[in-house]
N, C-alpha and C. Protein backbone atom coordinates (compact mmCIF):
# COMPACT_ATOMS: atom_id res chain seq x y z
N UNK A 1 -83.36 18.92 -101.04
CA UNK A 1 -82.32 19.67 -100.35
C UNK A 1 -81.08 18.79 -100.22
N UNK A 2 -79.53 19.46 -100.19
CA UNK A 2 -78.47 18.67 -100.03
C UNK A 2 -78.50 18.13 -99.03
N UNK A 3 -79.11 18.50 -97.81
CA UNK A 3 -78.89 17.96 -96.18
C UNK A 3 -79.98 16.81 -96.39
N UNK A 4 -80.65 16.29 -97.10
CA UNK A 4 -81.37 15.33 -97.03
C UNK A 4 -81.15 14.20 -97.80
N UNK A 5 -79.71 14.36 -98.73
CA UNK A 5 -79.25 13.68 -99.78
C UNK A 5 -78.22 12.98 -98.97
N UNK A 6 -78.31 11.48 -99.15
CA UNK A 6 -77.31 10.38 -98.23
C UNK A 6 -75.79 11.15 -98.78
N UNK A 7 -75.59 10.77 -100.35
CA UNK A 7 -74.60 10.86 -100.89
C UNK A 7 -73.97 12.19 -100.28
N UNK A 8 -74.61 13.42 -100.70
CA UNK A 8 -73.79 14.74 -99.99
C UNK A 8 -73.66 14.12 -98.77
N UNK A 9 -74.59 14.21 -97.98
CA UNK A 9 -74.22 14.05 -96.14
C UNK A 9 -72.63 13.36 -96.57
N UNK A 10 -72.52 11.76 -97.23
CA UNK A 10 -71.06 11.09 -96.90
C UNK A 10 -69.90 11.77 -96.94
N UNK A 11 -70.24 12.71 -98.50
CA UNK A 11 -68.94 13.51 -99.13
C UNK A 11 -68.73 14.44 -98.01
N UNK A 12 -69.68 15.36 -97.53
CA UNK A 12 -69.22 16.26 -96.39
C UNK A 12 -69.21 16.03 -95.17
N UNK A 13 -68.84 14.55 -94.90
CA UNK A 13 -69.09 14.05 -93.52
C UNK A 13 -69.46 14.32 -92.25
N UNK A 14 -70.70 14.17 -92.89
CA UNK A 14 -71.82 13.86 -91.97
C UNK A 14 -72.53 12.57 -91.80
N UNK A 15 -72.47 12.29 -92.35
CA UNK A 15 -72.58 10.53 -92.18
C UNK A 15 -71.38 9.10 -92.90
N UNK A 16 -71.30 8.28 -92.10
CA UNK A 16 -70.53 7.19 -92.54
C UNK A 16 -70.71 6.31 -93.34
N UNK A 17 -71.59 5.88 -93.19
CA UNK A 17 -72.41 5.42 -94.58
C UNK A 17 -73.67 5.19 -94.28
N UNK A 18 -74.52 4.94 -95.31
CA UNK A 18 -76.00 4.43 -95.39
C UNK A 18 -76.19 3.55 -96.17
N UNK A 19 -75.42 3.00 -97.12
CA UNK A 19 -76.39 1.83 -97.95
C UNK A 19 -76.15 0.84 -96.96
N UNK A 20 -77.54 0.46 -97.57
CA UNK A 20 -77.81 -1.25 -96.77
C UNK A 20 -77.18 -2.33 -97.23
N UNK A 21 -77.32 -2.21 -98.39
CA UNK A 21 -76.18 -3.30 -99.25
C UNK A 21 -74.77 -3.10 -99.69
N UNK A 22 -74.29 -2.56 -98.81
CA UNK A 22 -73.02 -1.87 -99.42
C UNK A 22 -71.83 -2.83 -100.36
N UNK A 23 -71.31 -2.80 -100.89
CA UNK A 23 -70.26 -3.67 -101.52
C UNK A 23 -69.65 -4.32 -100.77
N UNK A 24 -68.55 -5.08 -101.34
CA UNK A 24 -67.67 -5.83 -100.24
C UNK A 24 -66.33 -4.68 -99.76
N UNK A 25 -66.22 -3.62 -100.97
CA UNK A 25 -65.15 -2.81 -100.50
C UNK A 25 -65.73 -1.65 -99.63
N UNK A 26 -66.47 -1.43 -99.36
CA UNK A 26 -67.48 -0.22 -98.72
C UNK A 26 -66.51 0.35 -97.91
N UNK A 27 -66.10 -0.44 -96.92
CA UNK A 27 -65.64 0.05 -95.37
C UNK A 27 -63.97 -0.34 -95.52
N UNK A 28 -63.55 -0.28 -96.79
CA UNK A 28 -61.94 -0.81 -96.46
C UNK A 28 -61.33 0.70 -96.78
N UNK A 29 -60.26 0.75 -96.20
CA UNK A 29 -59.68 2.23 -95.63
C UNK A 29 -59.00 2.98 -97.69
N UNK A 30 -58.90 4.09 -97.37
CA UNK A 30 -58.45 4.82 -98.83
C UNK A 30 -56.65 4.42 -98.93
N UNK A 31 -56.10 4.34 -97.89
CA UNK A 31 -55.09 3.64 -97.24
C UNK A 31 -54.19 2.56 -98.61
N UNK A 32 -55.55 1.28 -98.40
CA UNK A 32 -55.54 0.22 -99.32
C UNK A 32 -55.07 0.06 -100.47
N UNK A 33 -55.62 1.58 -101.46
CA UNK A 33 -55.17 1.68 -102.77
C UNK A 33 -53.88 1.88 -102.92
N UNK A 34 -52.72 1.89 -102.34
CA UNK A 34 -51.42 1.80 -102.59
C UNK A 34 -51.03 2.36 -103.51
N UNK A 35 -51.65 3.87 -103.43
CA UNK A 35 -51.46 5.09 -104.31
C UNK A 35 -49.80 5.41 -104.21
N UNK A 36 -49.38 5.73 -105.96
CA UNK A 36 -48.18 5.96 -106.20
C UNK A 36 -47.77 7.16 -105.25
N UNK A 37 -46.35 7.73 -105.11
CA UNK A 37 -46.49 9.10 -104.47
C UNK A 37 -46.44 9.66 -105.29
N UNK A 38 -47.34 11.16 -105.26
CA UNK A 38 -47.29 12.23 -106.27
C UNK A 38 -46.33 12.86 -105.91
N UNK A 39 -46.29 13.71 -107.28
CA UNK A 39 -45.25 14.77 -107.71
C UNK A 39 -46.21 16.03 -107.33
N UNK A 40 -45.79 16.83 -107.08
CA UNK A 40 -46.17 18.24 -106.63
C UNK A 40 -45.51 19.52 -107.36
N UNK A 41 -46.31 20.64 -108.21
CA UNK A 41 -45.56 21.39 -108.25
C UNK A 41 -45.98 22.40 -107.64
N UNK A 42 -44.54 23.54 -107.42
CA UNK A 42 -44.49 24.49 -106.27
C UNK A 42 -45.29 26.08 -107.64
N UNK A 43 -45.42 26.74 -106.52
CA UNK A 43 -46.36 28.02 -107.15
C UNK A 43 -45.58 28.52 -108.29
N UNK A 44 -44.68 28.52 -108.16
CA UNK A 44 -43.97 29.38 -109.80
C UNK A 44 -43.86 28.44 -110.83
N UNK A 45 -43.81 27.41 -110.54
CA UNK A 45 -43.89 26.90 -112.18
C UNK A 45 -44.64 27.42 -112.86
N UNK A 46 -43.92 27.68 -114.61
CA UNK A 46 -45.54 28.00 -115.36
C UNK A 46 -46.09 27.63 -115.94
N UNK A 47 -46.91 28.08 -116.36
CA UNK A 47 -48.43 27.22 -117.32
C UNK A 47 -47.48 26.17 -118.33
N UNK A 48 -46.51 26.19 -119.00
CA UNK A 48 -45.90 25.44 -120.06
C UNK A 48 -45.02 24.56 -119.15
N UNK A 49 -44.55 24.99 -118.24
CA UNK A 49 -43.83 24.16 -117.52
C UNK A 49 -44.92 22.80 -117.04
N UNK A 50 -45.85 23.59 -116.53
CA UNK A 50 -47.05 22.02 -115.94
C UNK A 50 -47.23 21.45 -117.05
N UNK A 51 -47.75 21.89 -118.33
CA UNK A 51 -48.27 21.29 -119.12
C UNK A 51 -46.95 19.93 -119.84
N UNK A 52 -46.22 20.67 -119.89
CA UNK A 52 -44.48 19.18 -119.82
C UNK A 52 -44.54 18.40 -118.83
N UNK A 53 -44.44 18.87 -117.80
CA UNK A 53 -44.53 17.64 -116.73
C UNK A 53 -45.79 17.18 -116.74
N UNK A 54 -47.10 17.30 -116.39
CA UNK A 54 -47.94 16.54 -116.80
C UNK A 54 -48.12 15.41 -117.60
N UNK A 55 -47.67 16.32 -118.83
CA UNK A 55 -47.78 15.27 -120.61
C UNK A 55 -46.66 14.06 -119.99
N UNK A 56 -45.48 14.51 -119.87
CA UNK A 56 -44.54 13.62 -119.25
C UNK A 56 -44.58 12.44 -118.55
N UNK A 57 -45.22 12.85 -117.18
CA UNK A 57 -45.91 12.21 -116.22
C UNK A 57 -46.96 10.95 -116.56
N UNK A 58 -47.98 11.96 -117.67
CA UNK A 58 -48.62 10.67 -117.83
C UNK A 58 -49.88 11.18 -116.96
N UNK A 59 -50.31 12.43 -116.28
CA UNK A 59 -51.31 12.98 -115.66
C UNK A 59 -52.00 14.14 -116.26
N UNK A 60 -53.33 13.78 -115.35
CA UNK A 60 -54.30 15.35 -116.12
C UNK A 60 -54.53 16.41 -114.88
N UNK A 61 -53.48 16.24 -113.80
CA UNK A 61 -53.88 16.84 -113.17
C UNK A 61 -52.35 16.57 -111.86
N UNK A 62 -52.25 18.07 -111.20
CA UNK A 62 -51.32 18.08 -109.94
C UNK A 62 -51.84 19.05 -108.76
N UNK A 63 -51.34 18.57 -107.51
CA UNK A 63 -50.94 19.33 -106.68
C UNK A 63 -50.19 20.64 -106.84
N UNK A 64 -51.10 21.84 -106.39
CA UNK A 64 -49.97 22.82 -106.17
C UNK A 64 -49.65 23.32 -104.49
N UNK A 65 -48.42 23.30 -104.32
CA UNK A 65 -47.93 23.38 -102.83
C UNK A 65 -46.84 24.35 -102.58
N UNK A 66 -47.10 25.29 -101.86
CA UNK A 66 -46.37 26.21 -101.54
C UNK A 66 -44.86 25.90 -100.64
N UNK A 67 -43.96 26.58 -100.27
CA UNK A 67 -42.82 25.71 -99.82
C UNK A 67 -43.06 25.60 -98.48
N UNK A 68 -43.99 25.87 -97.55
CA UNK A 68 -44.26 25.11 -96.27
C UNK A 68 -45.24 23.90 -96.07
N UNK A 69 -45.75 23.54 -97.81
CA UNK A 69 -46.39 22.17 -97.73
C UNK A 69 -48.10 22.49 -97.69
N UNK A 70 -48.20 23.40 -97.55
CA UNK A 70 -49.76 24.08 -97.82
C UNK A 70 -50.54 24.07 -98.85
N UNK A 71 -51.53 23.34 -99.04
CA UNK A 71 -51.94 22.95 -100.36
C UNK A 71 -52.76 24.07 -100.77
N UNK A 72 -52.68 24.66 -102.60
CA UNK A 72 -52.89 25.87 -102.38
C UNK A 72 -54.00 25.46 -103.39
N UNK A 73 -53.93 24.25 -104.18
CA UNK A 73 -54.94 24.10 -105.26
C UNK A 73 -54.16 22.48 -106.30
N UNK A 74 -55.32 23.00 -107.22
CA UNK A 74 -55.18 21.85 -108.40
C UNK A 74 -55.27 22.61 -109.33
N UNK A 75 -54.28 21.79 -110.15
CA UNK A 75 -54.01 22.33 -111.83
C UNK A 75 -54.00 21.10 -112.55
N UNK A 76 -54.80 21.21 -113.22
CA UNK A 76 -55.34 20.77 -114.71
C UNK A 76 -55.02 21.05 -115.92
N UNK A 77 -54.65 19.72 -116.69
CA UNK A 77 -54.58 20.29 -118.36
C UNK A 77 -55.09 21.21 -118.61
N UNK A 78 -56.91 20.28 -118.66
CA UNK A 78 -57.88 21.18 -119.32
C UNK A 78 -57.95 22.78 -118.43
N UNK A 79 -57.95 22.98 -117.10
CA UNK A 79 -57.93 24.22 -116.70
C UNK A 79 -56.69 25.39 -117.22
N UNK A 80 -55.65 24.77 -117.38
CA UNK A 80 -54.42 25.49 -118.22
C UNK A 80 -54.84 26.06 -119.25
N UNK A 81 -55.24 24.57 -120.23
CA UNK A 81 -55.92 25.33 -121.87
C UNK A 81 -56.93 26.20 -122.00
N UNK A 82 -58.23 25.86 -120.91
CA UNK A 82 -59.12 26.84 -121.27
C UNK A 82 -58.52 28.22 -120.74
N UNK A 83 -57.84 28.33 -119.81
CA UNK A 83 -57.80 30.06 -119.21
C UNK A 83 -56.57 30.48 -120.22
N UNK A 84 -55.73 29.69 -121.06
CA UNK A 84 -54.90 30.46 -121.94
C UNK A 84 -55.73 30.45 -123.24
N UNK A 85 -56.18 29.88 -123.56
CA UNK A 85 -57.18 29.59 -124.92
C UNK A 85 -58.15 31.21 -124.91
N UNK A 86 -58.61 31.46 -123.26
CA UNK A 86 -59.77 32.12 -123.05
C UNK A 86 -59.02 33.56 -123.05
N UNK A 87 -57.82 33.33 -123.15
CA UNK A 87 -56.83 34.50 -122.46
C UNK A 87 -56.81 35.22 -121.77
N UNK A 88 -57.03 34.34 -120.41
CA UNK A 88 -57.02 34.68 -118.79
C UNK A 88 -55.68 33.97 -118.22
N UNK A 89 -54.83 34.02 -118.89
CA UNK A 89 -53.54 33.33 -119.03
C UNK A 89 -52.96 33.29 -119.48
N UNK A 90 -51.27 33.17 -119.71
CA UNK A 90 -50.51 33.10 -120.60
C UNK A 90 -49.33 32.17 -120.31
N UNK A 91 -49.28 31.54 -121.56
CA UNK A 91 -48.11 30.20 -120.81
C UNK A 91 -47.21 30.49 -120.05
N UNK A 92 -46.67 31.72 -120.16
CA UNK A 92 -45.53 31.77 -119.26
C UNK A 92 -46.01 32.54 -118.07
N UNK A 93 -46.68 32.47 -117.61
CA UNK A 93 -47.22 33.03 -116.42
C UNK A 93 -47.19 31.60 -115.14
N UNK A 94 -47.21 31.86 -113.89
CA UNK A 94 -47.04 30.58 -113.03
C UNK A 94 -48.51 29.81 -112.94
N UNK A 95 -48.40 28.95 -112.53
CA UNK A 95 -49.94 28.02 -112.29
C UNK A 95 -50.76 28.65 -111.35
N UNK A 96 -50.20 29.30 -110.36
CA UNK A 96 -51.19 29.93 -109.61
C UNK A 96 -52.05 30.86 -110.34
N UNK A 97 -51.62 31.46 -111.54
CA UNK A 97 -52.90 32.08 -112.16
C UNK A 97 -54.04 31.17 -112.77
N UNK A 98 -54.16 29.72 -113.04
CA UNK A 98 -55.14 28.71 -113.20
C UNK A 98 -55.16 27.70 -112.46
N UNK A 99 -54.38 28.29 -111.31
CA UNK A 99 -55.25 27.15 -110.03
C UNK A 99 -56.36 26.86 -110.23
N UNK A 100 -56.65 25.72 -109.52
CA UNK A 100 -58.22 25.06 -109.43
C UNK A 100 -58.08 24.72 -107.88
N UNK A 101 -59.06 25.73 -107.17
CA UNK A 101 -59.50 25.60 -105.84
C UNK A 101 -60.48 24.62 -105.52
N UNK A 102 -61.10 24.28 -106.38
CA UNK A 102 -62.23 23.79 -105.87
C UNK A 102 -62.24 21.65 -105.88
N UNK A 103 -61.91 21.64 -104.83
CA UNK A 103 -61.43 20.05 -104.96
C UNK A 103 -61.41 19.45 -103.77
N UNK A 104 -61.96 18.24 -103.88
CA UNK A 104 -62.06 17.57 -102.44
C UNK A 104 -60.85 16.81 -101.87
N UNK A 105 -60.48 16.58 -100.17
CA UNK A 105 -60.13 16.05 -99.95
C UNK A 105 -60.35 14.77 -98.71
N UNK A 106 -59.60 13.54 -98.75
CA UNK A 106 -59.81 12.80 -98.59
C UNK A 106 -58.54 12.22 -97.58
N UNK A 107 -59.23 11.49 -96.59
CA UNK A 107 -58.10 10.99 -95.74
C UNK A 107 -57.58 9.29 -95.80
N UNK A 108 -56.18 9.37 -95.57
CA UNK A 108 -56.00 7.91 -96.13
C UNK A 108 -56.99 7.06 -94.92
N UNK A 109 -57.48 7.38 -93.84
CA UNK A 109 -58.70 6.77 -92.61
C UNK A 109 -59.96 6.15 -93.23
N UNK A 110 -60.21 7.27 -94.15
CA UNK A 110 -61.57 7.67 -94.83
C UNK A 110 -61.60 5.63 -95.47
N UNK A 111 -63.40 5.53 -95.54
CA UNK A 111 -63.72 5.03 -96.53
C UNK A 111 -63.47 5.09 -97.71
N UNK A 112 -63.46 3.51 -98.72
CA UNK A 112 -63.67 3.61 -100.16
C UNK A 112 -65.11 4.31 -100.39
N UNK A 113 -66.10 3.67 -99.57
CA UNK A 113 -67.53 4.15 -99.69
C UNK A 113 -67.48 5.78 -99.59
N UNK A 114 -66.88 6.55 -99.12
CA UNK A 114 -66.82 8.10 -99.05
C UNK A 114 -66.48 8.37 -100.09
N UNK A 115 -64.91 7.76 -100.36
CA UNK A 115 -64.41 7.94 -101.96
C UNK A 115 -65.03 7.87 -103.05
N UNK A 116 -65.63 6.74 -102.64
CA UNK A 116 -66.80 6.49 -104.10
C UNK A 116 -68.39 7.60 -104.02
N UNK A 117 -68.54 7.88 -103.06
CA UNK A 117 -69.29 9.35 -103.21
C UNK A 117 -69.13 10.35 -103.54
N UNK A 118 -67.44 10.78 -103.16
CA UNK A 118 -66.77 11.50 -103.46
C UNK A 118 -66.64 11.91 -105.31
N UNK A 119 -66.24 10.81 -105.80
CA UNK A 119 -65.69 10.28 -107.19
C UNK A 119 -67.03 10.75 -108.08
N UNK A 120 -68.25 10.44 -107.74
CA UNK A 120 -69.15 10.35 -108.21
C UNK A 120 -69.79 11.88 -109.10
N UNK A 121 -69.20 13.10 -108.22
CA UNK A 121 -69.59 14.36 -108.70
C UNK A 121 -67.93 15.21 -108.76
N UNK A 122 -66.89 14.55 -108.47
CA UNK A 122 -65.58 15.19 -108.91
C UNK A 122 -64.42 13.99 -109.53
N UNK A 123 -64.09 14.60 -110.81
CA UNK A 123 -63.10 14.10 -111.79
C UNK A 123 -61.78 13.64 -110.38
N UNK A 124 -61.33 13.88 -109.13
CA UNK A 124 -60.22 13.20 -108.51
C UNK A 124 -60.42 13.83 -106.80
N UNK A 125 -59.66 13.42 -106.39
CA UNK A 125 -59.89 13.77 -104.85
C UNK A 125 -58.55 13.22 -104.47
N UNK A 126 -57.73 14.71 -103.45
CA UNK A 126 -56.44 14.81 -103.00
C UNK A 126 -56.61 13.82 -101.71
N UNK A 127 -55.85 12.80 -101.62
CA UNK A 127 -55.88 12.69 -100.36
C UNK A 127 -54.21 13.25 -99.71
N UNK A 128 -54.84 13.36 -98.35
CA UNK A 128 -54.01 13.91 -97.28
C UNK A 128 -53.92 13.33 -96.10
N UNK A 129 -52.82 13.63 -95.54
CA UNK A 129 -52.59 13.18 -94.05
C UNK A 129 -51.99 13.84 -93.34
N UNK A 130 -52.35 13.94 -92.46
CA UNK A 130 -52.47 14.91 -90.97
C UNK A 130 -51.51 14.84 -90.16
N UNK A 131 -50.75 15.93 -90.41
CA UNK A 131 -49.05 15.56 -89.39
C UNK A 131 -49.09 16.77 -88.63
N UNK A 132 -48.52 16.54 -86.96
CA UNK A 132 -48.58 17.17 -85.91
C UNK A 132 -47.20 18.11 -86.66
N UNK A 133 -47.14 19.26 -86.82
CA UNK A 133 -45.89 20.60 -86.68
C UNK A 133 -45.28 21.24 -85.82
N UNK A 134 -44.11 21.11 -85.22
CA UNK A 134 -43.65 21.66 -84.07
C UNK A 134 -42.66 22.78 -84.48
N UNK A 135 -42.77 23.95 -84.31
CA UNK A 135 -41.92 24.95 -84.38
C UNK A 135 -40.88 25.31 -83.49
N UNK A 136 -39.95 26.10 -83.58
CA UNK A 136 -38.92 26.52 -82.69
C UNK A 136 -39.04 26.78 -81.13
N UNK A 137 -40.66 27.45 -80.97
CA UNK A 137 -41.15 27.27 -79.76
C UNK A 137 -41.80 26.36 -79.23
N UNK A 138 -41.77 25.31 -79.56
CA UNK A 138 -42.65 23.69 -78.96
C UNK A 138 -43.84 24.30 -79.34
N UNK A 139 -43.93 24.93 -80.27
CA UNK A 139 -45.76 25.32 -80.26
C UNK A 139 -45.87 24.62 -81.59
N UNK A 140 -47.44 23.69 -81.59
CA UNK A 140 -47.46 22.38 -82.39
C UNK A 140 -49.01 23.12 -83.77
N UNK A 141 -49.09 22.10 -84.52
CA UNK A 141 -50.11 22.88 -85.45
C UNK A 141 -50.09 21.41 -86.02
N UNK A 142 -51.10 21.52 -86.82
CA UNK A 142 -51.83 20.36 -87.69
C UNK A 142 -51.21 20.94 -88.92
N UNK A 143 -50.99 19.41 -89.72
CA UNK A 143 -50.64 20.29 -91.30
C UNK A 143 -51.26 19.63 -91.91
N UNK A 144 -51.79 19.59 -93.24
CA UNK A 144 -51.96 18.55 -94.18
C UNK A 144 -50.92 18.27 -95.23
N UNK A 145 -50.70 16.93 -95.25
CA UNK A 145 -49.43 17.01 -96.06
C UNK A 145 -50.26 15.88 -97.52
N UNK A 146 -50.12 16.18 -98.44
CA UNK A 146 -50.55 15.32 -100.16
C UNK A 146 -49.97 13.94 -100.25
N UNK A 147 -50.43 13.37 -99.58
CA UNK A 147 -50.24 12.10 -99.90
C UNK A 147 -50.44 10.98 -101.38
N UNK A 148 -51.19 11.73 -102.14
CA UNK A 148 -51.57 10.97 -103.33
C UNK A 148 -52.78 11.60 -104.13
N UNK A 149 -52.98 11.55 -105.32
CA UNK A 149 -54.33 11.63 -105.99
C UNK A 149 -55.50 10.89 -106.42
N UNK A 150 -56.64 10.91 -106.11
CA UNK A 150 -57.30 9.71 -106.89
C UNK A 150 -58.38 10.13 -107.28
N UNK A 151 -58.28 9.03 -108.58
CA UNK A 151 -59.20 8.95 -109.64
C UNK A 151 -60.49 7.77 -109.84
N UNK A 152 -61.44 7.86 -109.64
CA UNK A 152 -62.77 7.17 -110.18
C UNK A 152 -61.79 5.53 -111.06
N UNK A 153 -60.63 5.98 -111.49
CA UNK A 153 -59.84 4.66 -112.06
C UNK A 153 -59.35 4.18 -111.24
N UNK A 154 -58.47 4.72 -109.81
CA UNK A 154 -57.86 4.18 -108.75
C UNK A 154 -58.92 3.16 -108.20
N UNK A 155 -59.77 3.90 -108.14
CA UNK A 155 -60.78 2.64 -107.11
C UNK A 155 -61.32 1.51 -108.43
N UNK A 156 -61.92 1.49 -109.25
CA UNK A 156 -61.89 0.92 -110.43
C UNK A 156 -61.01 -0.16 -110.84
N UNK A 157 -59.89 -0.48 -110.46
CA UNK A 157 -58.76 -0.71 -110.91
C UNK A 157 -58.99 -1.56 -109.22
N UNK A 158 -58.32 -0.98 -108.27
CA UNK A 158 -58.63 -1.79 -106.67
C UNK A 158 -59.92 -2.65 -106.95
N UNK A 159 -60.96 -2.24 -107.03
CA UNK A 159 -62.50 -3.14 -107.24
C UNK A 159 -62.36 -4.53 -108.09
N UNK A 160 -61.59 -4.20 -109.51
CA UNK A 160 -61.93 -5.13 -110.47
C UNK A 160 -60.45 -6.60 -110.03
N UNK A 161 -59.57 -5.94 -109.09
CA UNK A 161 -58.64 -6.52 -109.03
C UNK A 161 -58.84 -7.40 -107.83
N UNK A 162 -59.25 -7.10 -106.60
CA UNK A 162 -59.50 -7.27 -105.65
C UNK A 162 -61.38 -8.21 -105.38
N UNK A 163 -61.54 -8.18 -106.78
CA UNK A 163 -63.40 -8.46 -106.31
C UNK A 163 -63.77 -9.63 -106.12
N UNK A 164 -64.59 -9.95 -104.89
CA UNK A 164 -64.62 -10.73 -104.28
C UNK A 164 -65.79 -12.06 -104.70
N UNK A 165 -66.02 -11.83 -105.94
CA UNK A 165 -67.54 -12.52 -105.94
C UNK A 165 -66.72 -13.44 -107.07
């Protein structure tokens, strides 16, 4: 069962960690990796438009964010090509028709050790950070705002640079 699996419990936090031997980076904050800032694109761009900035960029993957900062999904090369390939899409149509909902996120607080659980069953993980919103009426709200992306290479790259042995 998943509820009996260490690794799920970390990713869906429920637990902080469990290995006994953990690395030397286990417990150092997601913070650390001194993730570039991402680029974000907003819901109308379209399928050809991501796929330029992407190639451009130098990424396989973005943020999509609506104009109050609401993260609405992830878009992917490969998710672009297959739903126009599959023709459930058409380049000129916006990214919200091949959003990718399904994606974890991560707080710059969080463990590497979460991250690296995280990493383990998803190609990247959004991290975010948590800003108080105050509206016209002093009435306040939580937001999440995209702080960065990471990749199984981000930590990879921190590990081999940083390793302590």
């Amino acid at each position: 069962s998943k509820f009996l699996n260490d690794k799920w419990m970390i990713r869906n936090g429920f637990l902080n960690d469990v290995q006994e031997h953990k690395p030397w980076w286990w417990n150092i904050k997601v913070q650390k990796l001194n993730l570039s800032a991402p680029f974000i694109l907003l819901p109308e761009v379209s399928c050809q438009k991501a796929i330029e900035i992407l190639q451009e960029k130098g990424y396989d993957q973005a943020p999509v964010v609506d104009e109050s900062g609401l993260i609405l999904g992830m878009v992917t090369l490969s998710n672009i090509l297959t739903s126009v390939l599959a023709r459930n899409a058409q380049f000129s149509e916006p990214v919200t028709k091949v959003i990718y909902n399904q994606f974890s996120k991560i707080g710059l607080e969080d463990s590497l050790g979460k991250l690296s659980c995280i990493l383990e069953s998803n190609h990247f993980a959004v991290v975010v950070h948590e800003q108080m919103q105050f509206d016209g009426n002093g009435s306040s709200s939580m937001k999440q705002v995209v702080f960065g992306v990471v990749t199984a290479m981000d930590l990879l790259t921190f590990v081999s640079r940083n390793d302590k042995k």
